[in-house]
N, C-alpha and C. Protein backbone atom coordinates (compact mmCIF):
# COMPACT_ATOMS: atom_id res chain seq x y z
N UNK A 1 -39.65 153.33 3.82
CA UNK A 1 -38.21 153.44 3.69
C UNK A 1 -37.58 152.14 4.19
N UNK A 2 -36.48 151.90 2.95
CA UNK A 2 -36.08 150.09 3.89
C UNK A 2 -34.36 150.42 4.38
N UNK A 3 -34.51 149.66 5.28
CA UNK A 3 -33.18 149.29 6.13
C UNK A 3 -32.47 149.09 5.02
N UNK A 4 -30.99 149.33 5.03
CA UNK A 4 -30.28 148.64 4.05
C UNK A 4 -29.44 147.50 4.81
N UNK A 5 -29.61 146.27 3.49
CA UNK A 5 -29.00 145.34 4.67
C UNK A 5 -27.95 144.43 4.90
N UNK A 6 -26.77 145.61 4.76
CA UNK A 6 -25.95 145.88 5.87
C UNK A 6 -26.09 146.32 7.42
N UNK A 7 -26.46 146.94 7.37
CA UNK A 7 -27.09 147.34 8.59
C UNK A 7 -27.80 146.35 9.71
N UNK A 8 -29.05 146.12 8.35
CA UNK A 8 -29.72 144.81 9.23
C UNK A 8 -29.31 143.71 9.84
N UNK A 9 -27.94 143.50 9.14
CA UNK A 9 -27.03 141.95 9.03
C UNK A 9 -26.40 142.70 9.96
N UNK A 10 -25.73 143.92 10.72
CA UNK A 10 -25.27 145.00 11.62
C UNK A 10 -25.89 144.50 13.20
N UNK A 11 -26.85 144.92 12.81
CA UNK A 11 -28.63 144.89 14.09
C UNK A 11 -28.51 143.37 14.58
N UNK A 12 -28.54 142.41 13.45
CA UNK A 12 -28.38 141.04 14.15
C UNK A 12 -27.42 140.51 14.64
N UNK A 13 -25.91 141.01 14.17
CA UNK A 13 -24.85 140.53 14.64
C UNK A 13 -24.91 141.51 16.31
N UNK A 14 -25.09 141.80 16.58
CA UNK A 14 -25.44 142.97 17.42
C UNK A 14 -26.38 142.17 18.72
N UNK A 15 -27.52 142.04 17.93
CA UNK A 15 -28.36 141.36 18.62
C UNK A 15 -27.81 139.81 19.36
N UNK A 16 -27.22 139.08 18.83
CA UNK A 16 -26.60 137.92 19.30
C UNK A 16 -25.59 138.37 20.18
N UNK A 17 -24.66 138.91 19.85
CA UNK A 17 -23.77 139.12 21.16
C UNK A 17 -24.80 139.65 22.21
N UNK A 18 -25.52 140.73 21.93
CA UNK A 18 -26.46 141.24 22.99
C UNK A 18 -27.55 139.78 24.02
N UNK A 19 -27.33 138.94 23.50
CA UNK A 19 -28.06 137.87 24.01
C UNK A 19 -27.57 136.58 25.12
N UNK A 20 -25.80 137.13 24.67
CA UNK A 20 -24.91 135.87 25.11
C UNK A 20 -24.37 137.09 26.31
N UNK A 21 -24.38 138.66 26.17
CA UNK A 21 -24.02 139.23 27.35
C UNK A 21 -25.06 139.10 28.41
N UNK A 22 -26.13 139.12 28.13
CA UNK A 22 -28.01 138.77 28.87
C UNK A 22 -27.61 137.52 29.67
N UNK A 23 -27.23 136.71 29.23
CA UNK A 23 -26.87 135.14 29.53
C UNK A 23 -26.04 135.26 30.99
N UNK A 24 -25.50 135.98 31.04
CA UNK A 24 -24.26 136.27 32.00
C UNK A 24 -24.82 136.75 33.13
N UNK A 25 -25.94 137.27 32.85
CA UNK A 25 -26.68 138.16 34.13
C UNK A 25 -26.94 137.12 35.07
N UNK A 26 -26.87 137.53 36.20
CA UNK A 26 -26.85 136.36 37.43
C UNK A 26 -27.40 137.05 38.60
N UNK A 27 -27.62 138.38 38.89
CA UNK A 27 -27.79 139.32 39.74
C UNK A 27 -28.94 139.37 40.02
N UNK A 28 -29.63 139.44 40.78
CA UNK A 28 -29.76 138.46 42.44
C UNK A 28 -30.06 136.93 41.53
N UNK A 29 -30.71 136.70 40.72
CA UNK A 29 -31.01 135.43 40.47
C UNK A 29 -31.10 135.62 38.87
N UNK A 30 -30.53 134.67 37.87
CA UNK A 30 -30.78 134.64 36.36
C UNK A 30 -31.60 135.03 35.52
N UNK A 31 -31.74 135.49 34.51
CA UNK A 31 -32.84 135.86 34.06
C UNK A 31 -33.74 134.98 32.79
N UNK A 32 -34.70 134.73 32.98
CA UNK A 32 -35.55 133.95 32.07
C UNK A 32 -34.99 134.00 30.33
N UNK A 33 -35.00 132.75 30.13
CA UNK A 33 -34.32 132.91 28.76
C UNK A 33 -35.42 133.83 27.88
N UNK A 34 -36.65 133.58 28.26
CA UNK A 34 -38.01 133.97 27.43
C UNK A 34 -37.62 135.95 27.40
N UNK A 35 -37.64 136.12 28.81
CA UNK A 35 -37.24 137.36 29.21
C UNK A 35 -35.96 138.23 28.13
N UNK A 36 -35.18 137.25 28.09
CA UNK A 36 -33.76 137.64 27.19
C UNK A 36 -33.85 138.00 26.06
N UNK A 37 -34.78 136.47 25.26
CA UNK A 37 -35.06 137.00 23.83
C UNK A 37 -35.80 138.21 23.52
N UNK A 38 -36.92 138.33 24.60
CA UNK A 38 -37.99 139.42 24.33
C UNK A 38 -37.55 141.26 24.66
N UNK A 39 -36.42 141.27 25.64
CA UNK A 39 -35.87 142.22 25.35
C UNK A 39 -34.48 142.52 24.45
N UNK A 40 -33.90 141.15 23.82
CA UNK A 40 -33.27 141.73 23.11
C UNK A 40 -34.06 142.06 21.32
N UNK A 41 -34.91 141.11 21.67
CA UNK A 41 -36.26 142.04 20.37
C UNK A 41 -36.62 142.75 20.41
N UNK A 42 -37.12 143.32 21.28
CA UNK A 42 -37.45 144.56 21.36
C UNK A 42 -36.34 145.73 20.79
N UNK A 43 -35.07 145.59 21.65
CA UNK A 43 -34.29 146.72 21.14
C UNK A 43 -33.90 147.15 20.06
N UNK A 44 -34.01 145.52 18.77
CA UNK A 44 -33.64 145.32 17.36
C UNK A 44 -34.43 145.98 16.66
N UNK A 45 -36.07 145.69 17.15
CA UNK A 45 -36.79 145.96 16.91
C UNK A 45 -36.87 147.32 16.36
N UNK A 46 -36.22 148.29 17.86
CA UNK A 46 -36.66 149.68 18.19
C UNK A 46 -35.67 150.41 16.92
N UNK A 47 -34.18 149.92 16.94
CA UNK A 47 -33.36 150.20 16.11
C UNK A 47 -33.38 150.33 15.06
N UNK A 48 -34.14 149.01 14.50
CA UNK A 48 -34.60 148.76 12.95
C UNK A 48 -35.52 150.08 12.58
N UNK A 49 -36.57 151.03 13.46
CA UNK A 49 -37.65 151.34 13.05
C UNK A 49 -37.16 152.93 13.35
N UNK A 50 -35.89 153.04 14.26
CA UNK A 50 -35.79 154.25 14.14
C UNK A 50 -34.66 154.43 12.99
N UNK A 51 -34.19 153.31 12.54
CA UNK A 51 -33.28 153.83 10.85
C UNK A 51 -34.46 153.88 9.72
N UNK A 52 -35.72 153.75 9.98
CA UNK A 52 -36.63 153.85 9.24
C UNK A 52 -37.59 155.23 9.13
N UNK A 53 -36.84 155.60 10.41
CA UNK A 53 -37.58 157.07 10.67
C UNK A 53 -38.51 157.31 11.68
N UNK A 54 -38.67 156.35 12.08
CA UNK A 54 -40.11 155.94 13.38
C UNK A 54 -39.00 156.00 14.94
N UNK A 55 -39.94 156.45 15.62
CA UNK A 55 -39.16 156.59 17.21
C UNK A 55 -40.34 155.33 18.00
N UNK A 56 -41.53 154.86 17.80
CA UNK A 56 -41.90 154.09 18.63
C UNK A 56 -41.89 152.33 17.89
N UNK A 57 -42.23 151.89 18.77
CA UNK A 57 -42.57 150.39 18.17
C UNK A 57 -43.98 150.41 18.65
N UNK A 58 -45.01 149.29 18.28
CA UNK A 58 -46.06 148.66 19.02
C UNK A 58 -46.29 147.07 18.91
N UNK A 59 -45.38 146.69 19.24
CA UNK A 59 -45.97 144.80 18.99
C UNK A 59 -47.11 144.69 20.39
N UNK A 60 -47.93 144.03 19.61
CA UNK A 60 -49.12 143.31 20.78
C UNK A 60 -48.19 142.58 21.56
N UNK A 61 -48.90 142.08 22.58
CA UNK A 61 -48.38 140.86 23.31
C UNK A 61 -48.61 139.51 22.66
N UNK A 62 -49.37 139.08 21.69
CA UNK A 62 -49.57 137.95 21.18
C UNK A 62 -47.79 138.01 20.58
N UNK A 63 -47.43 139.26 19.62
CA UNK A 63 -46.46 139.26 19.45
C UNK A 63 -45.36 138.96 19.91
N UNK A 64 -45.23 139.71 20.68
CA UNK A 64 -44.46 139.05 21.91
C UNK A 64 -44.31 138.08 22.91
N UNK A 65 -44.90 137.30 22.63
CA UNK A 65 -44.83 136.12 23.56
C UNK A 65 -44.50 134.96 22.60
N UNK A 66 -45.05 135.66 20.73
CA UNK A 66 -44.11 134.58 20.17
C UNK A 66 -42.43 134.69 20.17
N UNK A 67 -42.44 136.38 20.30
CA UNK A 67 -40.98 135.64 19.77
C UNK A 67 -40.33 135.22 21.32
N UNK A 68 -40.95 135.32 22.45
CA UNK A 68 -39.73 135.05 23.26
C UNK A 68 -40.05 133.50 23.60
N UNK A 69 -41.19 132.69 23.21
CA UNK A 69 -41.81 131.51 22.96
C UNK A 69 -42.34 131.33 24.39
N UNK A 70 -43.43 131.95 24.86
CA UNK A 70 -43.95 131.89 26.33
C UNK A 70 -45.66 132.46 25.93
N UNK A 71 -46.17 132.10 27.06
CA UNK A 71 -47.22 132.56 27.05
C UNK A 71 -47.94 134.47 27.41
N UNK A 72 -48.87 134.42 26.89
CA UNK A 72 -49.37 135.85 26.84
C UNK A 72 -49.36 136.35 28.21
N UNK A 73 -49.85 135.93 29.20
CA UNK A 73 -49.75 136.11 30.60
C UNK A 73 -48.10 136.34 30.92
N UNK A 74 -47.62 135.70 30.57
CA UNK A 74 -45.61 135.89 30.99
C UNK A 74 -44.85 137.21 29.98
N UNK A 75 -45.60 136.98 28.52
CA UNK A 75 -45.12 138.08 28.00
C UNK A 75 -45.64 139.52 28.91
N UNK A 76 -47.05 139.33 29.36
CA UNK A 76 -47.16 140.95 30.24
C UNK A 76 -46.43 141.16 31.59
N UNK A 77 -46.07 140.14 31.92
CA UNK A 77 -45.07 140.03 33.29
C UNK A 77 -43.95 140.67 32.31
N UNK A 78 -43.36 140.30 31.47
CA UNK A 78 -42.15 140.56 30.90
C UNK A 78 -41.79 142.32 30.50
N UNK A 79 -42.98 142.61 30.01
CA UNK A 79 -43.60 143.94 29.64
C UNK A 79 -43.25 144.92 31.18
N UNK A 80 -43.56 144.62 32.29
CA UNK A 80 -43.89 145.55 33.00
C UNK A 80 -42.49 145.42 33.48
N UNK A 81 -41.82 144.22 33.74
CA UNK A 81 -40.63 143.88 33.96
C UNK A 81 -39.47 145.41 33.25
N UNK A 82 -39.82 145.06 31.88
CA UNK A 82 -39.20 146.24 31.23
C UNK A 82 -39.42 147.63 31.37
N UNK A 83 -40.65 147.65 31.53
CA UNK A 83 -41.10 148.76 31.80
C UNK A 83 -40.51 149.19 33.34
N UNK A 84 -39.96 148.78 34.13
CA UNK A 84 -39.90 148.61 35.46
C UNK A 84 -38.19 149.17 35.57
N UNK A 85 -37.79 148.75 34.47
CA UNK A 85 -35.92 149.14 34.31
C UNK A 85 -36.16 150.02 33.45
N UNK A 86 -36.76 150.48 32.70
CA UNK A 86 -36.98 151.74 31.78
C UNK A 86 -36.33 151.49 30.27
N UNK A 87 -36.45 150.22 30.54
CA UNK A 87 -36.46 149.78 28.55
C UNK A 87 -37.00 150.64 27.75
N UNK A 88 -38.68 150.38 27.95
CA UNK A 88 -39.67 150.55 27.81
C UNK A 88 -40.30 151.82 27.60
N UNK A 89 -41.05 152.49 27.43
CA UNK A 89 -42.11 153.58 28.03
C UNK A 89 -43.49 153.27 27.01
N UNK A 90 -44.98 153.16 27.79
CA UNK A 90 -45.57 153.55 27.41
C UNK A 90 -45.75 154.76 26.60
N UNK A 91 -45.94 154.97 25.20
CA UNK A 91 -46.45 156.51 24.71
C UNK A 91 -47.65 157.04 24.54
N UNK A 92 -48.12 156.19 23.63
CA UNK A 92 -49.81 156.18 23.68
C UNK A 92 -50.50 155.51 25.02
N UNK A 93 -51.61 155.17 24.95
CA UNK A 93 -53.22 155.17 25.76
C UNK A 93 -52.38 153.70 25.90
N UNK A 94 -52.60 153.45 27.30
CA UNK A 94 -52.41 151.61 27.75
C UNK A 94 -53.35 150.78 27.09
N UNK A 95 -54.50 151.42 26.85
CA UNK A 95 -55.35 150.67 26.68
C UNK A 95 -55.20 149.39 25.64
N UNK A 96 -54.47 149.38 24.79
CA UNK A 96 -54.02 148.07 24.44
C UNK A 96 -55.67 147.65 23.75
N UNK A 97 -55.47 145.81 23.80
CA UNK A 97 -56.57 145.54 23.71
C UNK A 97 -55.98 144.82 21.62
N UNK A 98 -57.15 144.05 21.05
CA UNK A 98 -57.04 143.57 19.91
C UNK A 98 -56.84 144.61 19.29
N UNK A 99 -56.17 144.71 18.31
CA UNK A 99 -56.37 145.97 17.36
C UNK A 99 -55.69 147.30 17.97
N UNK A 100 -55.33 147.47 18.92
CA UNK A 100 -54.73 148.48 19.46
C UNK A 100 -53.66 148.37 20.36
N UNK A 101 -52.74 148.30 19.53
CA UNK A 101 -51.36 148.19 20.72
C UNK A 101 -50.77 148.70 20.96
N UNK A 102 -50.44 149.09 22.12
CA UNK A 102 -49.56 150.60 23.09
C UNK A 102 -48.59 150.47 22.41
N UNK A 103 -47.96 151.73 21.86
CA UNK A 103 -47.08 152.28 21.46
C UNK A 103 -46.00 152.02 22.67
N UNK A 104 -44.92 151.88 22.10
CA UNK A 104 -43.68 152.06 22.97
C UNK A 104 -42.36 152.64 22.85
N UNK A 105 -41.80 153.59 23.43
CA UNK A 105 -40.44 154.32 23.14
C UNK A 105 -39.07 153.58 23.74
N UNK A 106 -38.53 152.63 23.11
CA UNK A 106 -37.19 151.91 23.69
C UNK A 106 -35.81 152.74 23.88
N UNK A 107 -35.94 152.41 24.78
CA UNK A 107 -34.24 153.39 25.23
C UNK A 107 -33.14 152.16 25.51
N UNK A 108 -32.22 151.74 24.72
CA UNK A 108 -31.57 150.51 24.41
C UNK A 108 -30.21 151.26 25.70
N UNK A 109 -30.04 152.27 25.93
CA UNK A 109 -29.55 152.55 27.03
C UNK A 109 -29.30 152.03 28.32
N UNK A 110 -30.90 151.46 28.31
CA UNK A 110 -31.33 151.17 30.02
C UNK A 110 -30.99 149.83 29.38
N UNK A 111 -30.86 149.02 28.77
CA UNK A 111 -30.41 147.57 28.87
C UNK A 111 -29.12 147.27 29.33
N UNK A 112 -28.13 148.27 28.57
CA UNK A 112 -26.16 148.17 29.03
C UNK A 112 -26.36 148.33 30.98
N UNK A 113 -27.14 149.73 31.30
CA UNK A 113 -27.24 149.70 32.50
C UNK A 113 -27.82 148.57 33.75
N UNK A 114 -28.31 148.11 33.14
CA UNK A 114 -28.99 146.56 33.61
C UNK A 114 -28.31 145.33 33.67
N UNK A 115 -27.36 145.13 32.25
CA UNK A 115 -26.71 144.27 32.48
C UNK A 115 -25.48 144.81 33.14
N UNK A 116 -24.70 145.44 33.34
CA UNK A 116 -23.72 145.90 34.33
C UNK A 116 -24.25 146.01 36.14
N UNK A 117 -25.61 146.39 36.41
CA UNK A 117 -26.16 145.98 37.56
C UNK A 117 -26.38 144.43 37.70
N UNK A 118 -26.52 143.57 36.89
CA UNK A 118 -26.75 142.42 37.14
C UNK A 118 -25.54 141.54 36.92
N UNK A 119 -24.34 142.14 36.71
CA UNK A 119 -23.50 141.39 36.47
C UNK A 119 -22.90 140.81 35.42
N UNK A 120 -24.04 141.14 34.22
CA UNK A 120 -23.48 140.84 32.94
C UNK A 120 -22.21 141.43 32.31
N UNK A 121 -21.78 142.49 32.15
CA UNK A 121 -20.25 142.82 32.30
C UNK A 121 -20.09 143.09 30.56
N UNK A 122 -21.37 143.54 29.76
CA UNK A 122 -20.95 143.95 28.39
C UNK A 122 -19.80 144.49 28.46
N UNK A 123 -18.84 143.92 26.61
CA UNK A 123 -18.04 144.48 26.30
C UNK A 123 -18.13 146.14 25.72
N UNK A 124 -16.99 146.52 26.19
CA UNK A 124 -16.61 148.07 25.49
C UNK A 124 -17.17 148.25 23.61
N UNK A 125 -16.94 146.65 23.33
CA UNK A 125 -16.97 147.19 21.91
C UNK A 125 -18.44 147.14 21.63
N UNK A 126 -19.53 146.15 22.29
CA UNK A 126 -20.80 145.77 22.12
C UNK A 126 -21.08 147.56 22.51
N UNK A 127 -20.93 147.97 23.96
CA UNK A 127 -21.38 149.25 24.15
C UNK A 127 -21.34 149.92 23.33
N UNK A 128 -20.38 150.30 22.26
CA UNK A 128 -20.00 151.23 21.64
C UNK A 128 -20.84 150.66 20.07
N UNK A 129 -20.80 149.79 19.79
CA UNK A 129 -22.20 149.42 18.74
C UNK A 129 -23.47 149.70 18.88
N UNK A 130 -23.74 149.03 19.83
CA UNK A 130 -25.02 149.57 20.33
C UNK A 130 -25.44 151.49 20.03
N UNK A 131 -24.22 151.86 20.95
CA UNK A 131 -24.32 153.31 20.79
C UNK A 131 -24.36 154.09 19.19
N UNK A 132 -23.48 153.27 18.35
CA UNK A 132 -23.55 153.66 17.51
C UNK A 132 -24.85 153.39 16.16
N UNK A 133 -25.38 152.47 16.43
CA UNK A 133 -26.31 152.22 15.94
C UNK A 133 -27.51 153.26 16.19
N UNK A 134 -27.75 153.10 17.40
CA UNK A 134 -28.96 153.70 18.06
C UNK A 134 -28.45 154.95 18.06
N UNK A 135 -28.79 156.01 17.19
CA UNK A 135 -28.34 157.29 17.62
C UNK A 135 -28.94 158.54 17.96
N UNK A 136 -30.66 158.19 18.35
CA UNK A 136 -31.54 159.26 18.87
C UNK A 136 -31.39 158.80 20.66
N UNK A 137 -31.64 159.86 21.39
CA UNK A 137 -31.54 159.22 22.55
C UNK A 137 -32.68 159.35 22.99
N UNK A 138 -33.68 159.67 24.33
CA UNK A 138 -34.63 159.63 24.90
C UNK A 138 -34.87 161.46 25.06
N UNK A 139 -33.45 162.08 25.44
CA UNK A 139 -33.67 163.63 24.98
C UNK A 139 -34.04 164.27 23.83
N UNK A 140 -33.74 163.48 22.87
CA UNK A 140 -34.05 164.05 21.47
C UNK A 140 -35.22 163.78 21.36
N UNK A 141 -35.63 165.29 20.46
CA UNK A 141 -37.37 165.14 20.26
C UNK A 141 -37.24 164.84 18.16
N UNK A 142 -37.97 163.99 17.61
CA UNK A 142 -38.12 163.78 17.00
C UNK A 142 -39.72 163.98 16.02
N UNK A 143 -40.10 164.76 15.06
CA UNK A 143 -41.46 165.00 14.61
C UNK A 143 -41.23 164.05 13.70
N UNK A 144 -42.69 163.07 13.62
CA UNK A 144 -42.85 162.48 12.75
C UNK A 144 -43.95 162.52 11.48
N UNK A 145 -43.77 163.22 10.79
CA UNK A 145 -44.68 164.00 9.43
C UNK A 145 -45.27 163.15 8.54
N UNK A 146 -45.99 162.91 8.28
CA UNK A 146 -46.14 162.04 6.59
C UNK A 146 -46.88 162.61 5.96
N UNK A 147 -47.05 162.73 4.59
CA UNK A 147 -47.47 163.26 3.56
C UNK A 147 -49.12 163.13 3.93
N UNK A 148 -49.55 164.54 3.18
CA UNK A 148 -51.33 164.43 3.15
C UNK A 148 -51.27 164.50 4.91
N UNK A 149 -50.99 164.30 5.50
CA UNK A 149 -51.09 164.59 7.43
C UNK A 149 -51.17 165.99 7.81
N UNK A 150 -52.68 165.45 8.56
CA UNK A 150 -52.75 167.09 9.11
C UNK A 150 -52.61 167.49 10.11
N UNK A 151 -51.81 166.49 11.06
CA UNK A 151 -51.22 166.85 12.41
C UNK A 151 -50.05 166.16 12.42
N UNK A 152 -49.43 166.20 13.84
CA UNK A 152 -47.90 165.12 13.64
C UNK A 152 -48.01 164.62 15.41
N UNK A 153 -47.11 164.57 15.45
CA UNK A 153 -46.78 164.08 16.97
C UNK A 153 -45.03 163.79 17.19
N UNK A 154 -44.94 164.56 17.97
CA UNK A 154 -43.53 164.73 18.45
C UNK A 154 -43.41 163.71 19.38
N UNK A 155 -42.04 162.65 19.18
CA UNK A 155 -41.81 161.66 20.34
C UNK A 155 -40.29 161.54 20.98
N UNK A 156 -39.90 161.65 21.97
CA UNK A 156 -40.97 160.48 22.59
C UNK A 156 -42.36 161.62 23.62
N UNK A 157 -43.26 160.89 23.57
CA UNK A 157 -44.47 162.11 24.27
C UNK A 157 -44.37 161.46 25.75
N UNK A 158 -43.77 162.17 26.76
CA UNK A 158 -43.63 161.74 28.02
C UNK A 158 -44.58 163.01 28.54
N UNK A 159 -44.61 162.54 29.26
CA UNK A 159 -46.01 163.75 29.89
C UNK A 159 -45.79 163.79 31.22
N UNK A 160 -46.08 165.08 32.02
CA UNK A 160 -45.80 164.75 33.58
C UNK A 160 -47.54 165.22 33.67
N UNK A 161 -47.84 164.09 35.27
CA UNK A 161 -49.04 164.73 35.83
C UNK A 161 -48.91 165.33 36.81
N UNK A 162 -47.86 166.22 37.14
CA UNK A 162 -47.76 167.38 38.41
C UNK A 162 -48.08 168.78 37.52
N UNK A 163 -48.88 169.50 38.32
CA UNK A 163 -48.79 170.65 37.86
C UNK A 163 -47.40 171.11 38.79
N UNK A 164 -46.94 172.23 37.91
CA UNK A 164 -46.05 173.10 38.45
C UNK A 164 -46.36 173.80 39.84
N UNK A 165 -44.81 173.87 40.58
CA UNK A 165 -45.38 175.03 41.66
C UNK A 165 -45.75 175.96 41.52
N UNK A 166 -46.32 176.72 42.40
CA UNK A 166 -46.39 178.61 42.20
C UNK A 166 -45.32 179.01 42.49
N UNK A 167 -45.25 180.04 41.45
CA UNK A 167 -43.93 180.65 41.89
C UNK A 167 -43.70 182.20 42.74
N UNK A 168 -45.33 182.47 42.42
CA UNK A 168 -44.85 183.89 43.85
C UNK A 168 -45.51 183.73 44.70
N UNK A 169 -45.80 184.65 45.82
CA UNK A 169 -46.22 185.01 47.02
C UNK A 169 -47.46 185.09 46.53
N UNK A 170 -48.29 183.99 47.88
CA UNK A 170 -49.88 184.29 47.51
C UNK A 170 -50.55 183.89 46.57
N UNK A 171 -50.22 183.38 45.79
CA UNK A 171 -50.96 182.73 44.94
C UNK A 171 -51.43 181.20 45.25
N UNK A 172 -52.88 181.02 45.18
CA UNK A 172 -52.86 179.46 45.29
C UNK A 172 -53.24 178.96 44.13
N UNK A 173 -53.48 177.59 44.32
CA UNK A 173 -54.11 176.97 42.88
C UNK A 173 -55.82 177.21 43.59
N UNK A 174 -56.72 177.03 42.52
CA UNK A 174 -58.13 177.23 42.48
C UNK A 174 -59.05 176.17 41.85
């Protein structure tokens, strides 16, 4: 299914202001231009693929370190970085590796919140693009089906590793 592109020409005008509000961030100390481009790709990214019907992305890190023009070692600093403000989420297996690249669920959310902690000071109207563009949120569960498929997978797949408490008297776990 393709973007129509309006939209796309939408996503990029979008994306540039989103780059020059990044710019502004100063909070405790500036943020890497490499850093800037690579999360505001990412979010274009995420946008583009959920008007396509898809809720995750997976660029390798080779990927990513071209577009933010840095090395593979800085793109995984950059990665965890995001992952660290909740850009990000791992979905699938970390395991990564050639040929297998972690899935990721972008919540373009946690970026407005970031740049307003750091000082960047997005406009009302950028917020409200953004918002409108992106219109699944991290609550919404989304199934993704394709033809001839004999399973699916609902995303985003966040998983907790606590088991639940007990809830009556006397019972333990075993």
């Amino acid at each position: 299914m393709n973007v129509p592109a309006y939209k796309r020409e939408a996503i990029n005008r979008m994306g540039v202001r989103l780059l020059a509000t990044m710019r502004r961030c100063k909070s405790p100390k500036p943020l890497p231009k490499s850093l800037r481009v690579i999360a505001v790709r990412v979010v274009k990214e995420a946008m583009l693929k959920r008007l396509e019907g898809r809720a995750e992305i997976h660029p390798g890190i080779e990927k990513i370190a071209k577009w933010g023009g840095c090395g593979e070692r800085q793109a995984q600093r950059h990665v965890r970085t995001m992952e660290n403000w909740g850009l990000i989420s791992p979905v699938s297996s970390g395991r990564g590796g050639r040929f297998y690249a972690t899935e990721y669920f972008v919540e373009p959310e946690v970026l407005i919140r970031v740049m307003m902690v750091m000082g960047g000071n997005p406009s009302p109207d950028l917020i409200a693009e953004m918002r409108d563009i992106n219109p699944v949120g991290k609550g919404d569960i989304k199934g993704d089906i394709k033809p001839r498929q004999k399973g699916c997978h609902m995303s985003p797949r966040i998983r907790s590793t606590q088991k639940p408490p007990s809830q009556g008297r006397g019972e333990t776990d075993v």
